[in-house]
Protein backbone atom coordinates (compact mmCIF):
# COMPACT_ATOMS: atom_id res chain seq x y z
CA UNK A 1 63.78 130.63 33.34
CA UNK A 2 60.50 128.94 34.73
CA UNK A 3 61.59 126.23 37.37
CA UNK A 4 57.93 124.59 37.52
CA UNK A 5 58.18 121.19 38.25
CA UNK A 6 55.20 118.64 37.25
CA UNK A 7 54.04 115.45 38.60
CA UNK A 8 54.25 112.33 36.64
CA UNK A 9 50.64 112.07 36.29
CA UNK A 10 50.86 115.62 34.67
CA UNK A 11 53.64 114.19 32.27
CA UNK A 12 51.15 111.48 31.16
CA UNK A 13 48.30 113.04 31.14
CA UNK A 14 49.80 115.57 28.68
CA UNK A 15 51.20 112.72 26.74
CA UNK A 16 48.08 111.17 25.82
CA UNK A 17 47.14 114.02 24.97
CA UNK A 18 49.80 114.01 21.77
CA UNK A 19 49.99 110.10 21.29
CA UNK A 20 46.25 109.35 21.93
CA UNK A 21 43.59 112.04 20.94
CA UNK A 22 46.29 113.32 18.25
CA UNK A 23 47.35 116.73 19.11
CA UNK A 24 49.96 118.64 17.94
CA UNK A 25 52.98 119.12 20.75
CA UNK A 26 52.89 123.06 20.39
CA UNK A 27 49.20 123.17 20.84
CA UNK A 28 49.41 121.03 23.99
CA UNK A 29 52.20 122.88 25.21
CA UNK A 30 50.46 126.08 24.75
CA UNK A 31 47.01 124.79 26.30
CA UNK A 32 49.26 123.36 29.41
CA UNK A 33 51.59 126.32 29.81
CA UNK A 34 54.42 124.13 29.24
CA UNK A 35 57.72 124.19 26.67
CA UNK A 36 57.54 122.49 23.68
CA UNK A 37 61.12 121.15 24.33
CA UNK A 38 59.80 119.63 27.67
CA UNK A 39 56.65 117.88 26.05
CA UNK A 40 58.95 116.67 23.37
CA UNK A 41 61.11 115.01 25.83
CA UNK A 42 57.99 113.37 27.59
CA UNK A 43 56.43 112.14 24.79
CA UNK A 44 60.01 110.44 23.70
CA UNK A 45 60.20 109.20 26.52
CA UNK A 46 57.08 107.33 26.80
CA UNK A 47 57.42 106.52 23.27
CA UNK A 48 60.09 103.03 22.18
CA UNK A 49 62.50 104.08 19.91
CA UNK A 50 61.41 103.11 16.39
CA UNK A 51 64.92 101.41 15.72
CA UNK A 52 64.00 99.40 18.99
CA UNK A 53 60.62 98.66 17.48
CA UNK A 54 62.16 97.14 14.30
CA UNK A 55 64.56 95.21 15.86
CA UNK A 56 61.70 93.32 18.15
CA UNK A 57 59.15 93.13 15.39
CA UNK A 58 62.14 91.24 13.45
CA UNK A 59 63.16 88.71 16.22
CA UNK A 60 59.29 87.63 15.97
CA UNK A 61 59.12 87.38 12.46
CA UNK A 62 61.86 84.98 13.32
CA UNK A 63 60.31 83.27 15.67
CA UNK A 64 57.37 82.26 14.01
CA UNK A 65 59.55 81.32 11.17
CA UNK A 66 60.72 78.56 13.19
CA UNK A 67 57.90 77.50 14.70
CA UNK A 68 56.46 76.99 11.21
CA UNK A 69 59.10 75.29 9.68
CA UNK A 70 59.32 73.05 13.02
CA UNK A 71 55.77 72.65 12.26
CA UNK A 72 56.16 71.60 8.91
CA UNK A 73 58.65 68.64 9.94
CA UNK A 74 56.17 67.39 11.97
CA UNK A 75 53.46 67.38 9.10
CA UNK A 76 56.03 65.72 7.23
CA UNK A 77 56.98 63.09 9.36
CA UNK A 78 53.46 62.13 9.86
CA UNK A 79 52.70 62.43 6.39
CA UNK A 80 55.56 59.94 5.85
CA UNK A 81 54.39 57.82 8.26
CA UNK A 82 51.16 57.19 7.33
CA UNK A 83 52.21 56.34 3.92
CA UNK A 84 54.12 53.98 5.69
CA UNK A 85 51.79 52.51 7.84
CA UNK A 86 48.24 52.98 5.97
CA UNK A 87 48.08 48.89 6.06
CA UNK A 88 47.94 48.64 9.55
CA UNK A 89 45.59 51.71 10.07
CA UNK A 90 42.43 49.70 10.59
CA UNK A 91 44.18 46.98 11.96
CA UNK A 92 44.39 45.83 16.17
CA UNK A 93 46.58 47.60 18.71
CA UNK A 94 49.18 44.46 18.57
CA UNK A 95 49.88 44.90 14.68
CA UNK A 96 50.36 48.78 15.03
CA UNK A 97 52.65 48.05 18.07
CA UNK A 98 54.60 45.66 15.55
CA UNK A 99 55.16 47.90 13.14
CA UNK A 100 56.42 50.95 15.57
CA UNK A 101 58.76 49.02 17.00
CA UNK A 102 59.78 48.24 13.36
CA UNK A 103 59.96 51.79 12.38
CA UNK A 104 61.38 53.23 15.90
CA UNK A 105 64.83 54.24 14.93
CA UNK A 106 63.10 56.58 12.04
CA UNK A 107 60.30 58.42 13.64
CA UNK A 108 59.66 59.64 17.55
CA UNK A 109 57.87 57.47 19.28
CA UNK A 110 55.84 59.57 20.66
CA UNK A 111 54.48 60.85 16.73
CA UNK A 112 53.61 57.33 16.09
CA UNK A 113 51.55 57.06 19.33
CA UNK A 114 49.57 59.79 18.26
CA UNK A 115 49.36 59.56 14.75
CA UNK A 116 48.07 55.96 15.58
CA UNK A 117 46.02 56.25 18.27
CA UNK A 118 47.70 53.96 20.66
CA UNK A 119 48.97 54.15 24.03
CA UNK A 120 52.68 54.60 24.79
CA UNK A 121 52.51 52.43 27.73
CA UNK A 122 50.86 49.59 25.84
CA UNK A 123 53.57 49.64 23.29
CA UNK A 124 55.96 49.61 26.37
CA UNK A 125 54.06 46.30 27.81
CA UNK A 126 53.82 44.94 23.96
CA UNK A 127 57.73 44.73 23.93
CA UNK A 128 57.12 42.53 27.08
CA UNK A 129 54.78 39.88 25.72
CA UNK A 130 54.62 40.33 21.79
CA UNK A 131 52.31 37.48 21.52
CA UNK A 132 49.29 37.81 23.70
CA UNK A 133 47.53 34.71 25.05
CA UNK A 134 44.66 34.74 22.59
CA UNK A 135 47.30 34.35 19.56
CA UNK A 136 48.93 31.86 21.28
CA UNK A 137 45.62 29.43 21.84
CA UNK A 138 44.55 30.83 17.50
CA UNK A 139 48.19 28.64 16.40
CA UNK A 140 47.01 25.87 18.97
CA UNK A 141 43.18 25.95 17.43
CA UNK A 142 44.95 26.57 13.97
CA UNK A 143 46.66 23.05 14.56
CA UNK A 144 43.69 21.10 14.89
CA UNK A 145 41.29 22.77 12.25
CA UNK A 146 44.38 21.71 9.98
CA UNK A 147 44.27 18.22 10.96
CA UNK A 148 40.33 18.14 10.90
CA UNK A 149 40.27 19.62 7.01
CA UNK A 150 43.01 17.65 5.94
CA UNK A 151 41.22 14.24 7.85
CA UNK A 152 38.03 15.29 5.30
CA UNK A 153 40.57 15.17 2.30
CA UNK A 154 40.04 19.18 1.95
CA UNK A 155 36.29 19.02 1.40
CA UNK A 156 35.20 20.10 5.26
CA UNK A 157 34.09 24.04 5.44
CA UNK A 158 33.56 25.78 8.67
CA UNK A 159 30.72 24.44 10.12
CA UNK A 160 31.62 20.44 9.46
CA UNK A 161 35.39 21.82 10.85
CA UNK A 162 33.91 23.42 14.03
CA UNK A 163 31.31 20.37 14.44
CA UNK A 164 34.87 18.45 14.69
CA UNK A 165 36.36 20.47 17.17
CA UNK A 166 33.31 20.72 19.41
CA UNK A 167 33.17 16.82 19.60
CA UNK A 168 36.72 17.08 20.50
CA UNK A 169 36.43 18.78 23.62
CA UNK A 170 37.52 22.44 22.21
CA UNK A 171 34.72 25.23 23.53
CA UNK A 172 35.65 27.81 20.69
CA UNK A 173 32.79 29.19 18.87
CA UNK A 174 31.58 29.11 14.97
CA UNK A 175 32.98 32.40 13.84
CA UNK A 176 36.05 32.09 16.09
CA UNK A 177 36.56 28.72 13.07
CA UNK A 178 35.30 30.62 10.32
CA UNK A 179 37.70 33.53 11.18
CA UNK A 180 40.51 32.01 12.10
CA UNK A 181 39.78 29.50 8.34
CA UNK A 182 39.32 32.63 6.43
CA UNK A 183 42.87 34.61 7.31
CA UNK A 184 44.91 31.22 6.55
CA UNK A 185 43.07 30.58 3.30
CA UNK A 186 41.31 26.92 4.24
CA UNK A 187 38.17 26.73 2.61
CA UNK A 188 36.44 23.92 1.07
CA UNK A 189 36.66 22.51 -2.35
CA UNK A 190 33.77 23.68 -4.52
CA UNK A 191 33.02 22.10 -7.90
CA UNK A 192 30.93 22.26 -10.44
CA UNK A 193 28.48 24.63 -11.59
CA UNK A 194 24.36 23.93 -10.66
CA UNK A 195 22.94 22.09 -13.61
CA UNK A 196 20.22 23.84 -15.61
CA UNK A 197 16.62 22.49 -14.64
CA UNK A 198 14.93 20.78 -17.48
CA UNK A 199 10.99 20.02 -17.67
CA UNK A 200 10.32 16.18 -19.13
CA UNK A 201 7.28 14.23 -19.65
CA UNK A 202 6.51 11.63 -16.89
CA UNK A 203 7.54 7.89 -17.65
CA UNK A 204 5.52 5.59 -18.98
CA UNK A 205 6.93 3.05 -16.86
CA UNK A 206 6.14 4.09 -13.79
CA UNK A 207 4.59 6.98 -12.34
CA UNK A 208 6.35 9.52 -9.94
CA UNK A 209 6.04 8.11 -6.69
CA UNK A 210 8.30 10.43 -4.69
CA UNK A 211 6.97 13.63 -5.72
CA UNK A 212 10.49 15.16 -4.47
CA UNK A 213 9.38 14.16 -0.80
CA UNK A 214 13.06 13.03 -0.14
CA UNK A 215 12.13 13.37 4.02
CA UNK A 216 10.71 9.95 5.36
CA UNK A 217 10.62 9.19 8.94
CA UNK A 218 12.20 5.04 8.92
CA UNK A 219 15.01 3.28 6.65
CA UNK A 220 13.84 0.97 4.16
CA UNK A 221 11.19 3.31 3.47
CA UNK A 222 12.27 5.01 0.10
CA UNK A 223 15.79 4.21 -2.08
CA UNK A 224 17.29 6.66 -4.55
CA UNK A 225 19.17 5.48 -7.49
CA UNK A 226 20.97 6.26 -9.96
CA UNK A 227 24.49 6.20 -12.44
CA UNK A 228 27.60 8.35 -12.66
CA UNK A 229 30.59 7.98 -14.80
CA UNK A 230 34.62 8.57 -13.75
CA UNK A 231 37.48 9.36 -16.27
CA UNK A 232 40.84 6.93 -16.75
CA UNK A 233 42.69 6.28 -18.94
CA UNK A 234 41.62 3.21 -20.00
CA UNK A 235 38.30 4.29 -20.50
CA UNK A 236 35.43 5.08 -18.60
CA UNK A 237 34.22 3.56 -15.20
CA UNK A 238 30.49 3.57 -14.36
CA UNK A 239 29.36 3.54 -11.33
CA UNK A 240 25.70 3.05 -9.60
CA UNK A 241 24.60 3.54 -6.30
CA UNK A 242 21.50 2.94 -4.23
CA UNK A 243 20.74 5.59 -1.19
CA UNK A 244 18.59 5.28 1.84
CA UNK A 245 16.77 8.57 1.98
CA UNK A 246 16.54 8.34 5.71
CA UNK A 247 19.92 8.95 6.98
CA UNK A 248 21.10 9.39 2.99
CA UNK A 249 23.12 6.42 3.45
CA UNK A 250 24.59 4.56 0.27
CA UNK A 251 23.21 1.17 1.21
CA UNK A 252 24.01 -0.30 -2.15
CA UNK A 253 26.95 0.37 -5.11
CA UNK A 254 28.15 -1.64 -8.27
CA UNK A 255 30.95 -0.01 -10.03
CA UNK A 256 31.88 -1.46 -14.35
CA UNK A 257 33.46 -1.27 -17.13
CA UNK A 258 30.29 -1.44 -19.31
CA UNK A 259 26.97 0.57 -18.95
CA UNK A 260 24.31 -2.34 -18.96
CA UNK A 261 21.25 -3.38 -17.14
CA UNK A 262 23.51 -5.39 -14.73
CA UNK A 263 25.23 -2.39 -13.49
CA UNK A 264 21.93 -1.19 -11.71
CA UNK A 265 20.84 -4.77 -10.45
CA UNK A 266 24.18 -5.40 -9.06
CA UNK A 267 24.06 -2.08 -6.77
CA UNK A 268 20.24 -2.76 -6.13
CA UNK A 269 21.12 -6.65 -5.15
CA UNK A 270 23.60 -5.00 -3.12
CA UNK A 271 21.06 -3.19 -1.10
CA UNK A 272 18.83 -5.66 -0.94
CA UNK A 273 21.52 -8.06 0.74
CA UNK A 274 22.37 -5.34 3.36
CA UNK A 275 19.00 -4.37 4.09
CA UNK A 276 16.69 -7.11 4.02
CA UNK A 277 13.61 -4.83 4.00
CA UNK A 278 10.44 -6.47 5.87
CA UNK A 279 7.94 -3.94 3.64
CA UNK A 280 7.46 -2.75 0.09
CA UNK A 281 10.67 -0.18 -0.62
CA UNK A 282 9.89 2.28 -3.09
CA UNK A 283 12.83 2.90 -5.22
CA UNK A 284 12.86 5.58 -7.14
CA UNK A 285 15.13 6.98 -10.28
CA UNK A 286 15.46 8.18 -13.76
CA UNK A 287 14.34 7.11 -16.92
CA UNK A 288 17.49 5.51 -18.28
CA UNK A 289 17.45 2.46 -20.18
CA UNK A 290 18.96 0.27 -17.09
CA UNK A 291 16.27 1.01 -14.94
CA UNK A 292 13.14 0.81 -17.78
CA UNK A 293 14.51 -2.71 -18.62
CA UNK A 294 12.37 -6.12 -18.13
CA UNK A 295 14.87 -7.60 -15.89
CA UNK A 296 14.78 -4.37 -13.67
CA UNK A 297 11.29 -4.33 -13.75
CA UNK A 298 11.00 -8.20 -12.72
CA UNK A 299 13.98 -8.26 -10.07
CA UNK A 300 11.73 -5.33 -8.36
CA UNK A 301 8.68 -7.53 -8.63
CA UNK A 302 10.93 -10.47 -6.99
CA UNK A 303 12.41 -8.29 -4.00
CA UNK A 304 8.92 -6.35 -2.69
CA UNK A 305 10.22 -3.24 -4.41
CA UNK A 306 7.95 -0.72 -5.81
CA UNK A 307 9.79 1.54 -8.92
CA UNK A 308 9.21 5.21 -9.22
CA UNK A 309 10.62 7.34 -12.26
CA UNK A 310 11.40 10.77 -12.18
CA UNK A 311 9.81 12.87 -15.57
CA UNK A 312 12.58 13.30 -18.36
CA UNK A 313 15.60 15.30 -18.58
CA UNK A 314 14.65 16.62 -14.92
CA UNK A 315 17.68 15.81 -12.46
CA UNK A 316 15.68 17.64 -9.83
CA UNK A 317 13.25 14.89 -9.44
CA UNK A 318 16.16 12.57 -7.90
CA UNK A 319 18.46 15.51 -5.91
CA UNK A 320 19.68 13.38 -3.53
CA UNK A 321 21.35 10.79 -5.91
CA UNK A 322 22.45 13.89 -8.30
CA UNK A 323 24.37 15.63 -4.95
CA UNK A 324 25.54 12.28 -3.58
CA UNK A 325 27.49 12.59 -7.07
CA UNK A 326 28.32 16.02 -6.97
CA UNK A 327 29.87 15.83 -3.31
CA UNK A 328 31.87 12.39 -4.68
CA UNK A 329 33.30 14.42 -7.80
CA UNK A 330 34.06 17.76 -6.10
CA UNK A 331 35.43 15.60 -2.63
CA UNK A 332 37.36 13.18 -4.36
CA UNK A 333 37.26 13.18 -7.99
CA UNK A 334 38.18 16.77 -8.62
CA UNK A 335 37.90 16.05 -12.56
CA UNK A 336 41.27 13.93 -12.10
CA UNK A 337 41.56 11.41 -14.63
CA UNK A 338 42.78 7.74 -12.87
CA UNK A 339 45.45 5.70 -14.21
CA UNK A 340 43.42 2.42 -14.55
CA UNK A 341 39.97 1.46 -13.25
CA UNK A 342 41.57 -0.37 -10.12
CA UNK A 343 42.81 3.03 -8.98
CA UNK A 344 39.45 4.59 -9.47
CA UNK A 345 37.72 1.70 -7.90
CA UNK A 346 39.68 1.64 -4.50
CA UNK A 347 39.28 5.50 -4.46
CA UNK A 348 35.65 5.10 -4.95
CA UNK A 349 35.24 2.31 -2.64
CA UNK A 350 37.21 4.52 -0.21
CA UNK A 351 34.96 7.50 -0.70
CA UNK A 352 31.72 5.39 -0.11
CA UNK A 353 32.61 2.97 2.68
CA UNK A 354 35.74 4.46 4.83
CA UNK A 355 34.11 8.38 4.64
CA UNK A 356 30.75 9.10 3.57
CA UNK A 357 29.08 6.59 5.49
CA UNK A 358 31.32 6.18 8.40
CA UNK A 359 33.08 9.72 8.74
CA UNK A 360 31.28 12.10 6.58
CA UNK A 361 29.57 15.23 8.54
CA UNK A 362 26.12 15.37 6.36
CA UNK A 363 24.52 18.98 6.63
CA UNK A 364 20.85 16.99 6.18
CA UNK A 365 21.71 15.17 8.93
CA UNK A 366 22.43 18.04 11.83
CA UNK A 367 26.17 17.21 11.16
CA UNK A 368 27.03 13.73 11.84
CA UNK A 369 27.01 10.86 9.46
CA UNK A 370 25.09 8.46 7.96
CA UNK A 371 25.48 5.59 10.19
CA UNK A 372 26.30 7.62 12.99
CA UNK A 373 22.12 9.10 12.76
CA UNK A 374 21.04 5.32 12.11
CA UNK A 375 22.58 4.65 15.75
CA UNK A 376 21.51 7.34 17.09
CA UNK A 377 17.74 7.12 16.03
CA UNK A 378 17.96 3.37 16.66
């Protein structure tokens, strides 16, 4: 019996030789000098056991069976989430931090943080101070663009609101108002659709005067007129009004039951009363039967006033009168229908003298009222 003794280096050498360049065991053992028994032993011994082998190939299969099914959950719990949470997605870091800690007993915090991109540590600080200092001074600022919209009976938009709260004191800015207007639903009231422009022949009368030049540089300079009606139950009221075009003050108003000649004196005599012009007023409006009468036409020659008519059918020719109305019907009137003609008379009255010339923010006017822009440019 041979009692050679290799090296382990031999061993693996001739090992490879079977396992890696494929070899048959009795041709390496013959080629080596070695027993087949011997080489058999080696190479099973440098060989696992293919039982062994089965076993760890099935504890991996395992393995990565849990990991995906833990992986799934996760997918799950995010998918959940953002079904959950796709309102506040786009929103700020405060209103996701709001709804985590509404939805913190159901999913790990630490999933929401990532899923919605916020810090841990600022929803930590949120649960500190839930209301930061900038929502806190948006209720205060809320507060007083409430009281400024409802002091303009509901009519004031941003810019009017924001004029108020600048002459107030407050040092927010425009968009902060129109913002803060638009999330709580305050706008202003809008009316009535643009009327169709209508091409007429000139008067007859009197020529066109204006030419739509409704920018002069001094009061007493050019008056607008013209006649509206309001809705009770009684019947209609009809009223007339004179305007300054210089600071679009109503200077003159006469407000009946009937619509005759008298209605457009008495607002005109009103004016005239007020004003007490020094130099020829041109006064300028349309071509309805009040104003083409021979007691308008002499009660101009009487008071220095020179009449202009605007061509037929065209409102356009006499804007300012037509959106002195407009802003009085969608302001005020809101196609309400008044008990009696008192009621609509005080309301008007109020409309005219207590708020658009006292209070009224006119956008013509860089945003302050009638007789605050006579003061101010006298």
């Amino acid at each position: 019996m041979s009692t050679q003794r290799f090296t382990p280096e031999f061993k693996e050498e001739a090992v490879k030789q079977v396992v890696e360049r494929g070899y048959s065991v009795p041709d390496v053992a013959a080629r080596l000098g070695v027993s087949a028994h011997s080489l058999y032993k080696w190479v099973k011994a440098v060989l696992p056991d293919k039982s062994e082998q089965q076993s760890k190939e099935l504890l991996e299969a395992k393995s990565e069976i849990l990991r995906l099914r833990a992986q799934m959950r996760r997918v799950e719990e995010e998918r959940d989430l953002l079904k959950k949470g796709r309102a506040v997605l786009c929103q700020g870091a405060r209103v996701k931090y709001r709804f985590m800690n509404e939805h913190r007993h159901e999913y790990p915090l630490a999933m929401m943080c990532r899923v919605l991109q916020v810090a841990r540590a600022g929803f930590y600080a949120w649960l500190q101070c839930p209301v930061s200092d900038l929502a806190k001074d948006d209720t205060r600022l809320l507060e007083l663009i409430r009281h400024s919209y409802a002091a303009s009976h509901g009519v004031y938009g941003a810019r009017r609101v924001f004029g108020d709260l600048r002459e107030a004191g407050e040092s927010c800015g425009l968009h902060r108002v129109e913002r803060l207007m638009q999330r709580h639903k305050i706008k202003a009231v809008r009316g009535y659709k643009k009327p169709r422009a209508i091409a007429g022949r000139p008067s007859i009368i009197a020529p066109n005067h204006l030419q739509r030049e409704f920018t002069v540089d001094a009061p007493n300079k050019v008056w607008v007129t013209d006649i509206t009606y309001i809705r009770t139950w009684q019947g209609w009221l009809y009223l007339a009004v004179v305007l300054d075009l210089y600071a679009r003050k109503v200077v003159g108003w006469s407000m009946k039951a009937t619509l005759g000649r008298e209605l457009a004196l008495d607002a005109l005599l009103m004016a005239v009363w007020r004003r007490k012009p020094q130099q020829r007023v041109l006064v300028h409006s349309d071509q309805g039967s009040q104003y083409g009468s021979d007691d308008f036409k002499c009660f101009c020659a009487a008071h220095n006033l020179e009449p202009s008519k605007s061509r037929r059918g065209n409102c356009w020719d006499n804007a300012v009168a037509e959106s002195f109305f407009s802003s009085l019907k969608k302001e005020r009137i809101q196609k309400r229908i008044y008990k009696t003609r008192d009621l609509a008379r005080a309301d008007v009255f109020d409309y005219i003298e207590a708020f658009y010339n006292r209070t009224r923010r006119h956008s013509h006017l860089g945003g302050i009222s009638p007789e605050a822009f006579e003061r101010a440019s006298a």
